[in-house]
Protein backbone atom coordinates (compact mmCIF):
# COMPACT_ATOMS: atom_id res chain seq x y z
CA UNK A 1 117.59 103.92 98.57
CA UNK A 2 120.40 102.93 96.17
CA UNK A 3 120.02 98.69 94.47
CA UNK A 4 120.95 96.87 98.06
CA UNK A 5 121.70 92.99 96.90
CA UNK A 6 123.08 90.48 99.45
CA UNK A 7 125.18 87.47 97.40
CA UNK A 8 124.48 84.54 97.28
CA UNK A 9 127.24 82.89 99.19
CA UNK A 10 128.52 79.57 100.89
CA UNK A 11 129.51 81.41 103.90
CA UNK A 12 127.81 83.23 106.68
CA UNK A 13 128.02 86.98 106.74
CA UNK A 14 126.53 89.15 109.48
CA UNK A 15 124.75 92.01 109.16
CA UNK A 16 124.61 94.43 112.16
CA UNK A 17 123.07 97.57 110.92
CA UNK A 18 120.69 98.32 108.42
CA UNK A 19 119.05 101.67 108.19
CA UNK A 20 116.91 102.34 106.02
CA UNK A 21 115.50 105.88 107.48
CA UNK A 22 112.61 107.83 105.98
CA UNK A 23 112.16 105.28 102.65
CA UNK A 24 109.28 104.80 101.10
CA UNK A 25 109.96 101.36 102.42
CA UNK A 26 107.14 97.62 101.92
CA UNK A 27 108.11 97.14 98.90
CA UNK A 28 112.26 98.09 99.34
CA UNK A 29 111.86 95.87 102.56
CA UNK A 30 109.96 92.71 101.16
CA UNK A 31 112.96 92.85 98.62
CA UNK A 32 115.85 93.08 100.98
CA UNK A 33 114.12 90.35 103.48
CA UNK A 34 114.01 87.92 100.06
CA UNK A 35 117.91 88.78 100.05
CA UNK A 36 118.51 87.84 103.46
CA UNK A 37 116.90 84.74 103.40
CA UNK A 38 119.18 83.12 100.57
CA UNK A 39 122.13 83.63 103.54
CA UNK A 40 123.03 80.63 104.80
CA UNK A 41 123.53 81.60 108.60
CA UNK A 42 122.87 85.16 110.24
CA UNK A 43 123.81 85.77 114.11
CA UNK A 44 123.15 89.14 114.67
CA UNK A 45 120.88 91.50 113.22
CA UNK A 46 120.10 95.13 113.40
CA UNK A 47 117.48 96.62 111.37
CA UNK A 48 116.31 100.79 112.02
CA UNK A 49 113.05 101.48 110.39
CA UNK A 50 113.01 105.04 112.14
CA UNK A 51 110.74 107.28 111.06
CA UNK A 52 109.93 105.28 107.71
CA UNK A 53 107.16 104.19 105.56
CA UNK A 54 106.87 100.93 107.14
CA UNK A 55 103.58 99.02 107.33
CA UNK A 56 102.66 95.88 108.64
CA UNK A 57 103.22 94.48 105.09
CA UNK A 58 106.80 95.19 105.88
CA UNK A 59 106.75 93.71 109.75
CA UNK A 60 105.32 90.50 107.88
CA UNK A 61 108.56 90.60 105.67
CA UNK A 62 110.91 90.94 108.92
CA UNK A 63 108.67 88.15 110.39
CA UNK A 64 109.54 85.63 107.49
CA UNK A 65 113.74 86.41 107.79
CA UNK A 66 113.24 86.05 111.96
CA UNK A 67 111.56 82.93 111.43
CA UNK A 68 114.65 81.74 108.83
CA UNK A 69 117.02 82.57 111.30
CA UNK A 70 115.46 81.20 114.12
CA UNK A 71 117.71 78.98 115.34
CA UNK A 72 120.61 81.02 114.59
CA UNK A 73 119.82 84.43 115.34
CA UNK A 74 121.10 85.80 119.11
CA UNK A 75 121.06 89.47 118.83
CA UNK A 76 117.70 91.31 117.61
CA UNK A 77 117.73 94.85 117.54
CA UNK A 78 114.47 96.45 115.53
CA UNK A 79 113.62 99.89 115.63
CA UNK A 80 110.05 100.96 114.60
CA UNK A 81 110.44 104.32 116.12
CA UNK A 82 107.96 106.74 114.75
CA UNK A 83 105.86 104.42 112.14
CA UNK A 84 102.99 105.43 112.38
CA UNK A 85 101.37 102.82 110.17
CA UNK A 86 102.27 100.26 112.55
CA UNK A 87 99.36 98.71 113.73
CA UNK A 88 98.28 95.34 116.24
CA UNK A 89 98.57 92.85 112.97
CA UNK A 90 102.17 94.01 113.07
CA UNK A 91 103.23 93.08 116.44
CA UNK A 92 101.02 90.09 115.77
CA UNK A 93 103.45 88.92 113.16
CA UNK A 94 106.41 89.87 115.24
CA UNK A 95 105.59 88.40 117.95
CA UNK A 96 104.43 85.10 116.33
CA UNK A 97 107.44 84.72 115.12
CA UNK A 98 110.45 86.33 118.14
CA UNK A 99 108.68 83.19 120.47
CA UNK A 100 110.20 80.50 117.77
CA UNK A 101 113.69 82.33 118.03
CA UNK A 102 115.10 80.35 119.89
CA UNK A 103 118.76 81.22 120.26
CA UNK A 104 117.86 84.76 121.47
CA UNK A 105 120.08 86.23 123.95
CA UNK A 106 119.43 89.75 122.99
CA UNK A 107 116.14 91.19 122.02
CA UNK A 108 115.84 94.96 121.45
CA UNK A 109 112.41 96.17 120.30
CA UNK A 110 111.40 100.38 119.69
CA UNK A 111 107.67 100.90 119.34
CA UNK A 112 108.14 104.27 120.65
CA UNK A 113 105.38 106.80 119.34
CA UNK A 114 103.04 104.50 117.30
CA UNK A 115 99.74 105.61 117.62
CA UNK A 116 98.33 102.72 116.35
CA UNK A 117 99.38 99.84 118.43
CA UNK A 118 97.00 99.10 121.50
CA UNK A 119 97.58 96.59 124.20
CA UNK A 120 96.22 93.42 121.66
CA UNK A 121 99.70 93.85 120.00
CA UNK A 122 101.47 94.79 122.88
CA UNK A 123 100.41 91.32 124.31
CA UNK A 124 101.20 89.50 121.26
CA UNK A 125 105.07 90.56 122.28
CA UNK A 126 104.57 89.78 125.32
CA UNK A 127 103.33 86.30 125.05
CA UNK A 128 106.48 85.78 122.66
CA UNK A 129 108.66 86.52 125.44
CA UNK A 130 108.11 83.49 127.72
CA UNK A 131 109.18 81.56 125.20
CA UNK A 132 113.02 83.06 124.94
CA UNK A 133 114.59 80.72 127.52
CA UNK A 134 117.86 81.86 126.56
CA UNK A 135 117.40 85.56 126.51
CA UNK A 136 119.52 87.78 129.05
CA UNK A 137 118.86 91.20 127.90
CA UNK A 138 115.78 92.92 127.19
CA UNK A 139 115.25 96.37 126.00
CA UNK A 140 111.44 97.52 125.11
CA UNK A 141 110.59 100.89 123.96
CA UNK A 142 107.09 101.76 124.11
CA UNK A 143 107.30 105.85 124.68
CA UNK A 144 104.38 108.29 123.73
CA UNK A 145 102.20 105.15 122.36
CA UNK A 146 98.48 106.75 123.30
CA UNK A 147 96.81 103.73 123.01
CA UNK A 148 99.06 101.90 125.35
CA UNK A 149 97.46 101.43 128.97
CA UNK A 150 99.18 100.08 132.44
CA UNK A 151 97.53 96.57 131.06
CA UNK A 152 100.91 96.04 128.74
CA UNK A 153 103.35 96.47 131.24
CA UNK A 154 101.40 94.42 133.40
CA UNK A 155 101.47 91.46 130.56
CA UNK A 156 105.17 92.30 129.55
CA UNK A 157 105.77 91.20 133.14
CA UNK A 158 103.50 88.90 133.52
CA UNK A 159 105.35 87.34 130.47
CA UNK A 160 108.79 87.64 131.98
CA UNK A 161 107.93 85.93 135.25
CA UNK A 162 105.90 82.91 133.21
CA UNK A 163 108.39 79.90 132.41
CA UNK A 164 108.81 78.53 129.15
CA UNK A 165 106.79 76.13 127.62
């Protein structure tokens, strides 16, 4: 991954796509998430971990830029396709932090094939989901996760039926 440095500017920028595919990728992501955070205002982002090195480390890093932009931020898409080292604490951190975004109007999440998420974490996005009173669309990928049982969908509804507190 070639030196990635976002200015430090005045004005808003938006950032809609960000891949950073197959990188060896905590550290590289801790760094660009301390970029992000010295924007002023960020509407939309787009971030597509696929197949990386990503760890929870690095979900804690995307945590602390959601939670910067949380009253800004209307369009989430993250895509954690394929990392493997993706784990409960992850998801824990995600969704701690999606249920204080409170602008969101669009919220895509990929968790296809990780192998080490259960239903814990899958109910940690879950319960972050009743809180989104402005969210319209929706789009949750949880493909070829083994650990996964009916018990998440179940919550993911439950969730979506629940009204905000």
């Amino acid at each position: 991954i070639p030196d990635m440095t976002v200015p430090h500017t005045q004005t808003s920028i938006g950032i809609t796509n960000l891949n950073l595919f197959e990188s060896e990728i905590d550290v590289v992501t801790k760094k660009i998430m301390d970029s992000l955070i010295s924007v002023r205002s960020l509407v939309e982002l787009k971030l597509d971990f696929n197949q990386s090195n990503i760890k929870d480390d690095g979900c804690k890093a995307v945590s602390q830029v959601l939670q910067h932009f949380s009253t800004t931020l209307t369009n989430v898409d993250l895509n954690l396709k394929f990392c493997y080292n993706i784990t409960d604490a992850g998801l824990r951190d995600l969704g701690n932090t999606i249920a204080k975004c409170s602008s969101l109007v669009h919220l895509q999440l990929n968790f296809d094939c990780l192998d080490n998420i259960t239903d814990i974490g899958v109910g940690d996005i879950a319960s972050a989901l009743s809180f989104l009173s402005n969210l319209t669309r929706l789009h949750l990928f949880f493909d070829e996760c083994p650990e996964l049982t009916d018990r998440s969908v179940e919550g993911i509804i439950g969730a979506l039926r629940a009204p905000s507190t």
